[in-house]
N, C-alpha and C. Protein backbone atom coordinates (compact mmCIF):
# COMPACT_ATOMS: atom_id res chain seq x y z
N UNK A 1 22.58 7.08 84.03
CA UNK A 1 21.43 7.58 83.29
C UNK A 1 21.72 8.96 82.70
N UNK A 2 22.14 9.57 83.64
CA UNK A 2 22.78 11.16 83.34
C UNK A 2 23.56 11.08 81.57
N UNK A 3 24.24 9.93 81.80
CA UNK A 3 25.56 9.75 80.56
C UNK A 3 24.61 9.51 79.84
N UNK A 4 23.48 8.55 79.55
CA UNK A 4 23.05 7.58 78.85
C UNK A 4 22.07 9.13 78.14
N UNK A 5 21.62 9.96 78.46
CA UNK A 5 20.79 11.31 78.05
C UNK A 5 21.90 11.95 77.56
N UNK A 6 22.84 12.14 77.87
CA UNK A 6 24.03 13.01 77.12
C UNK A 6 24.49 12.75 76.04
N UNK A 7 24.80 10.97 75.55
CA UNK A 7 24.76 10.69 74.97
C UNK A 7 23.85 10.79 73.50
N UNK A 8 22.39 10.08 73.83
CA UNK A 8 21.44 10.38 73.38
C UNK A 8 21.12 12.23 72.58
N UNK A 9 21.46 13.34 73.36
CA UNK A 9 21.68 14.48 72.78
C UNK A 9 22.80 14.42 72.41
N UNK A 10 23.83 14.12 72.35
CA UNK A 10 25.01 14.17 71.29
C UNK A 10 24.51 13.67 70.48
N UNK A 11 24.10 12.27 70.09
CA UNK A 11 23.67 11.90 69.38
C UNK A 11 22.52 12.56 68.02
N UNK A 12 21.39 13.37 68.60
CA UNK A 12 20.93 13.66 68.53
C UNK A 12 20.91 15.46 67.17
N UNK A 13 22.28 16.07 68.57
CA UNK A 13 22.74 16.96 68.04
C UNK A 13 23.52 16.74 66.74
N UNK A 14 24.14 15.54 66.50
CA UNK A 14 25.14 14.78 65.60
C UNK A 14 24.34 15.03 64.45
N UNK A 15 23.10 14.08 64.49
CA UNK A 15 21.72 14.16 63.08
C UNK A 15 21.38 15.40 62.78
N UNK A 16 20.82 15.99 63.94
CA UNK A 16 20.77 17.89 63.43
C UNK A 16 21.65 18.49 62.21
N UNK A 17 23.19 18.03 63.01
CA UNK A 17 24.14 19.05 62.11
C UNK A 17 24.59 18.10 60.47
N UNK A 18 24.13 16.87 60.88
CA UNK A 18 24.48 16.13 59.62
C UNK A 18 23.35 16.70 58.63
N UNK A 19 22.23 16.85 59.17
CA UNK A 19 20.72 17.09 58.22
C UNK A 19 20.63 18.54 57.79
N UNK A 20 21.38 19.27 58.80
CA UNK A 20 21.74 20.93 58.42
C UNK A 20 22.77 20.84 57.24
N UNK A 21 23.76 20.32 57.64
CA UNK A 21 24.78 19.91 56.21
C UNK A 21 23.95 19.98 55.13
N UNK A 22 23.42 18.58 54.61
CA UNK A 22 22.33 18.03 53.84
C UNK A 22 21.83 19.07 53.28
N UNK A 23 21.23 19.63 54.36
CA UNK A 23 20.15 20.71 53.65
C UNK A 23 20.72 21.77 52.97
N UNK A 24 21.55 22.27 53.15
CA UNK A 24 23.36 23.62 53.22
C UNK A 24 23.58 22.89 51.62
N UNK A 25 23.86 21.64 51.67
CA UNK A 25 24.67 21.10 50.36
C UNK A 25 23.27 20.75 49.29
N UNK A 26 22.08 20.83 49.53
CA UNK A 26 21.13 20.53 48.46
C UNK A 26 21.19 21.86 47.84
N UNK A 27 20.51 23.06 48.65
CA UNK A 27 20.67 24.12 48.35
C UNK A 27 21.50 25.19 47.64
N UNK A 28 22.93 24.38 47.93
CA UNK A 28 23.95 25.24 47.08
C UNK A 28 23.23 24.52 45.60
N UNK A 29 23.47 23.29 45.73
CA UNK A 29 23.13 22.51 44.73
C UNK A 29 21.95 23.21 43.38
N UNK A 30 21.29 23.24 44.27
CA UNK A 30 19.90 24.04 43.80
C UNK A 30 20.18 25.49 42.92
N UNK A 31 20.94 26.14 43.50
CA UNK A 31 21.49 27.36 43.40
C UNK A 31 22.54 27.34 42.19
N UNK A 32 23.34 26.18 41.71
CA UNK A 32 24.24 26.06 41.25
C UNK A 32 23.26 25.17 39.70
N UNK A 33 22.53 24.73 40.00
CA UNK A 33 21.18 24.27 38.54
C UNK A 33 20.31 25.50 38.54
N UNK A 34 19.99 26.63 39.23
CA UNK A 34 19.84 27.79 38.70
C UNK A 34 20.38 28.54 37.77
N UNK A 35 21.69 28.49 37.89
CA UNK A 35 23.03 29.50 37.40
C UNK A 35 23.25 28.90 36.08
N UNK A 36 23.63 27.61 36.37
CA UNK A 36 23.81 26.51 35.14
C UNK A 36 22.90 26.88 34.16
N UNK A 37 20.97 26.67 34.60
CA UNK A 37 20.43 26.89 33.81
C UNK A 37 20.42 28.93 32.92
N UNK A 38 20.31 29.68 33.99
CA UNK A 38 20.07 30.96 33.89
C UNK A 38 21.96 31.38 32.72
N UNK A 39 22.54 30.85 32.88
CA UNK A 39 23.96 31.22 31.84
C UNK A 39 23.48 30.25 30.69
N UNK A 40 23.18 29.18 30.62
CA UNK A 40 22.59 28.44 29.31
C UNK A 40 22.18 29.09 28.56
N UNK A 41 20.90 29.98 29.25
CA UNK A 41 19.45 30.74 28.30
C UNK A 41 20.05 31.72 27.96
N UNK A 42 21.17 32.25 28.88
CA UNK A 42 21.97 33.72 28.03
C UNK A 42 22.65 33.32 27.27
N UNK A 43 23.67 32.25 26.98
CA UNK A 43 23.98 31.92 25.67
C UNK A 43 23.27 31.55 24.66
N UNK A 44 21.84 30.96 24.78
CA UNK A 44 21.45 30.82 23.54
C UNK A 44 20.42 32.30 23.19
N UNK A 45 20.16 33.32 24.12
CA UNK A 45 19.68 34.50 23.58
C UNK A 45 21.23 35.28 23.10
N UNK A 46 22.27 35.33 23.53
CA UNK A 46 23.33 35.91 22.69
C UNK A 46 24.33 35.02 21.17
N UNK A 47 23.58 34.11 21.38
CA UNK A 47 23.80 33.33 19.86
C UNK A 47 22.76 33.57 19.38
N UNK A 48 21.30 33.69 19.20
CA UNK A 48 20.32 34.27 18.72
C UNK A 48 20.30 35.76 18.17
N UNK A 49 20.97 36.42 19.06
CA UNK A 49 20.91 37.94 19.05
C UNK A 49 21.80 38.03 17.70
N UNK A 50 23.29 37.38 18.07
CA UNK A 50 24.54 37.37 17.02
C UNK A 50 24.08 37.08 15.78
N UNK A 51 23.01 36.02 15.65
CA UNK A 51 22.89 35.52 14.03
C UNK A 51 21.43 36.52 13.45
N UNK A 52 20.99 36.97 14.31
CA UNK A 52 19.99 38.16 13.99
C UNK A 52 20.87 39.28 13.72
N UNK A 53 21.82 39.49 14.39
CA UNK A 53 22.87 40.66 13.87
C UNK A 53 23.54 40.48 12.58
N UNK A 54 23.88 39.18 12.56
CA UNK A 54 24.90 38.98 11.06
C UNK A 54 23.86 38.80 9.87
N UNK A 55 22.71 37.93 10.03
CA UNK A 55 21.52 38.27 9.20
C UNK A 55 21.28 40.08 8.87
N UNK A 56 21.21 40.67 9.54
CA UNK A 56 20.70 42.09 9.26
C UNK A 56 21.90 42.63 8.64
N UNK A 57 22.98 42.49 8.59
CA UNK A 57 24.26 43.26 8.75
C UNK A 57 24.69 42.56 7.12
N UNK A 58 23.87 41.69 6.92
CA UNK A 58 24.30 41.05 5.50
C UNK A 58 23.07 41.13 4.62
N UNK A 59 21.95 41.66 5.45
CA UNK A 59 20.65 42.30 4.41
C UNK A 59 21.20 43.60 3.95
N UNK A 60 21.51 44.31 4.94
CA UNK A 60 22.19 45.58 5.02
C UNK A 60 22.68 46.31 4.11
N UNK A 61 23.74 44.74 3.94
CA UNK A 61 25.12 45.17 2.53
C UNK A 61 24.26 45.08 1.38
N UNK A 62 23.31 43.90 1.00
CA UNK A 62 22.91 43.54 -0.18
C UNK A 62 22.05 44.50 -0.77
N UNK A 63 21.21 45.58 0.32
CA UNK A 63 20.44 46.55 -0.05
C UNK A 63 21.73 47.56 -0.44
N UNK A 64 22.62 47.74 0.62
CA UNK A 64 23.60 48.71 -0.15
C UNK A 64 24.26 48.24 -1.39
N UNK A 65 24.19 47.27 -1.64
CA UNK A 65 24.51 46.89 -2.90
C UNK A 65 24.09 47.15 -4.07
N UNK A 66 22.96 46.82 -3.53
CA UNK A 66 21.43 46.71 -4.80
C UNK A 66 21.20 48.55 -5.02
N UNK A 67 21.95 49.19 -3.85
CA UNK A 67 21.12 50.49 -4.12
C UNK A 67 22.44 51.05 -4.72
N UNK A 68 23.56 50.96 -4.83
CA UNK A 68 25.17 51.41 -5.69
C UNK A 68 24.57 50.34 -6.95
N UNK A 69 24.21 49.60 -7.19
CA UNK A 69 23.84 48.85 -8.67
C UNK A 69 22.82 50.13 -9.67
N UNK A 70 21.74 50.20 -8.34
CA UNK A 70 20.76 50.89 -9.42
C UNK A 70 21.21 52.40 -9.55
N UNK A 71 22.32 52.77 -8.85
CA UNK A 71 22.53 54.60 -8.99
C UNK A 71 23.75 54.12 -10.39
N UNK A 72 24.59 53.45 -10.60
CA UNK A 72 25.32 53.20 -11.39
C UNK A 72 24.67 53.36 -12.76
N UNK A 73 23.31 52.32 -12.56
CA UNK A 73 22.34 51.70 -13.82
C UNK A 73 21.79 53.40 -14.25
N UNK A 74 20.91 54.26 -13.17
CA UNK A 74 20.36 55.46 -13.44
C UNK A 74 21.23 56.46 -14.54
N UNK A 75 22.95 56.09 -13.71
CA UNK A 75 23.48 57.07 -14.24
C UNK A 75 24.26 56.69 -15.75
N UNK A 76 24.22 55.54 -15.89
CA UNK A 76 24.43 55.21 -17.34
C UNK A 76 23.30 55.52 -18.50
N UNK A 77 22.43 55.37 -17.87
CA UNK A 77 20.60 55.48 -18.76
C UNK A 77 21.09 56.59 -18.84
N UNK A 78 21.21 57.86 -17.95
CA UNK A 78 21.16 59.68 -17.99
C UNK A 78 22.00 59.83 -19.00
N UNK A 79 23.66 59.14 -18.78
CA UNK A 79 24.20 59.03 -19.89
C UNK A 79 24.10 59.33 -21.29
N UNK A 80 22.83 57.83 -21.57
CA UNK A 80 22.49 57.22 -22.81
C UNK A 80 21.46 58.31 -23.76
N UNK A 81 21.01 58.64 -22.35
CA UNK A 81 19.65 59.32 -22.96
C UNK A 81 20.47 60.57 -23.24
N UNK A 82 21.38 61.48 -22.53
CA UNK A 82 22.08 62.51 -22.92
C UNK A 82 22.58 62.47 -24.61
N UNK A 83 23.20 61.42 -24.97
CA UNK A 83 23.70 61.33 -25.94
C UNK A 83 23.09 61.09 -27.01
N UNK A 84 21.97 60.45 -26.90
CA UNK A 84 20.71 59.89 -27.79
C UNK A 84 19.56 61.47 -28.32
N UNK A 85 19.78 62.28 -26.79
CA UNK A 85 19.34 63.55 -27.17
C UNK A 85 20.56 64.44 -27.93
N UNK A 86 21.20 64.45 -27.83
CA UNK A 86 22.63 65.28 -28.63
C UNK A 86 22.51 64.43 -30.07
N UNK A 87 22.52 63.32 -30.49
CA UNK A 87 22.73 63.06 -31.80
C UNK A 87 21.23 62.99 -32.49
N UNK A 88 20.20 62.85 -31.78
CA UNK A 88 18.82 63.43 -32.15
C UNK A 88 18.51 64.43 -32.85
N UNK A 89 19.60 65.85 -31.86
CA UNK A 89 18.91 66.80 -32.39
C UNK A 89 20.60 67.22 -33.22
N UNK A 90 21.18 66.55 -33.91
CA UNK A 90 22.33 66.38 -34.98
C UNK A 90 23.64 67.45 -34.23
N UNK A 91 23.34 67.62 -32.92
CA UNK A 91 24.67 68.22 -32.54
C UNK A 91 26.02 67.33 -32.67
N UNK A 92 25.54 66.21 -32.55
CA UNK A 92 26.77 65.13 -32.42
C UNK A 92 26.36 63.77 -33.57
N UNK A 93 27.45 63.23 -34.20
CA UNK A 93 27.51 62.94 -35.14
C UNK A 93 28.39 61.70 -34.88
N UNK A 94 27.82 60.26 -35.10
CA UNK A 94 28.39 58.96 -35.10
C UNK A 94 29.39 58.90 -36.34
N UNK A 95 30.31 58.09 -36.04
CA UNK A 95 31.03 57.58 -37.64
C UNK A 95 31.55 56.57 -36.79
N UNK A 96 33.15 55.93 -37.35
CA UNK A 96 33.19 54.25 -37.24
C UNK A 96 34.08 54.68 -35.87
N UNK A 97 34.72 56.01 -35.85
CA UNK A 97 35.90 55.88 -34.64
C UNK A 97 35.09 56.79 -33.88
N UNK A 98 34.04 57.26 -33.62
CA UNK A 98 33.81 57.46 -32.06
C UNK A 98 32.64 58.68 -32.68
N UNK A 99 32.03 59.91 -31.95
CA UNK A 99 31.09 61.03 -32.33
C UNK A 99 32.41 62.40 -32.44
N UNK A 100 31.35 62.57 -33.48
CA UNK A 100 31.78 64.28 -33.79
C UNK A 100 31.12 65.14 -33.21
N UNK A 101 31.76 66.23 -32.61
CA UNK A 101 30.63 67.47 -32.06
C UNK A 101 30.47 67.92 -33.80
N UNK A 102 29.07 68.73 -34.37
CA UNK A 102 28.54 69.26 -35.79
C UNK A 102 28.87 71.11 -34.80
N UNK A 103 28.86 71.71 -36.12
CA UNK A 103 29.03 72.75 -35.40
C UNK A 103 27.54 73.45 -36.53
N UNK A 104 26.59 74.26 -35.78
CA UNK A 104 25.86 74.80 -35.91
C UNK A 104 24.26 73.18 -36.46
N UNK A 105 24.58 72.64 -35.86
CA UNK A 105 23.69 71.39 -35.99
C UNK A 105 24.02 70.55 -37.39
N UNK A 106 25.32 71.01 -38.57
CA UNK A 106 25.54 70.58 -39.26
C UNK A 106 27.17 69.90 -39.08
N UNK A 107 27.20 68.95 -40.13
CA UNK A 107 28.99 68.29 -39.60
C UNK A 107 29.82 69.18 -40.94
């Protein structure tokens, strides 16, 4: 009878440590579809982040673009208008090969 109870707790003890296992190996488990999931969501917030970066970084250029277009455009008009005021007031004088400076507002 003695054996037949010893048994029975071996037995016993056997299911314990098999169900402790079990429980040991769900848990990693668990732990390991945490991680899985929690590194997923950081890759798709650092692929999010990246194409919000290359979006901005290519608005960026096009405003710097747009803003070297219009200082170019300003400074050709200043140009135009410079010269438009000089032959206005007859200091400078058109013909077929290029302007004459007039000297005393006459050529």
């Amino acid at each position: 009878q003695k054996e037949q109870h010893a048994e029975k707790v071996r037995e016993r003890e056997k299911r314990e440590a098999r169900a402790a296992v079990d429980v040991e190996d769900a848990a990693l488990a668990a732990k390991a579809r945490v991680r899985n999931f929690k590194a997923k969501k950081k890759e798709e917030q650092d692929r999010e982040t990246n194409q919000q970066k290359a979006a901005q970084e290519k608005l960026t250029a096009e405003r710097k673009e747009a803003d070297e277009t219009r200082r170019k455009r300003r400074a050709e008009i200043y140009a135009l208008n410079k010269l438009l005021s000089l032959l206005e007031s007859k200091k400078l004088t058109l013909f077929e090969g290029g302007v004459i400076e007039s000297a005393n507002g006459s050529v």
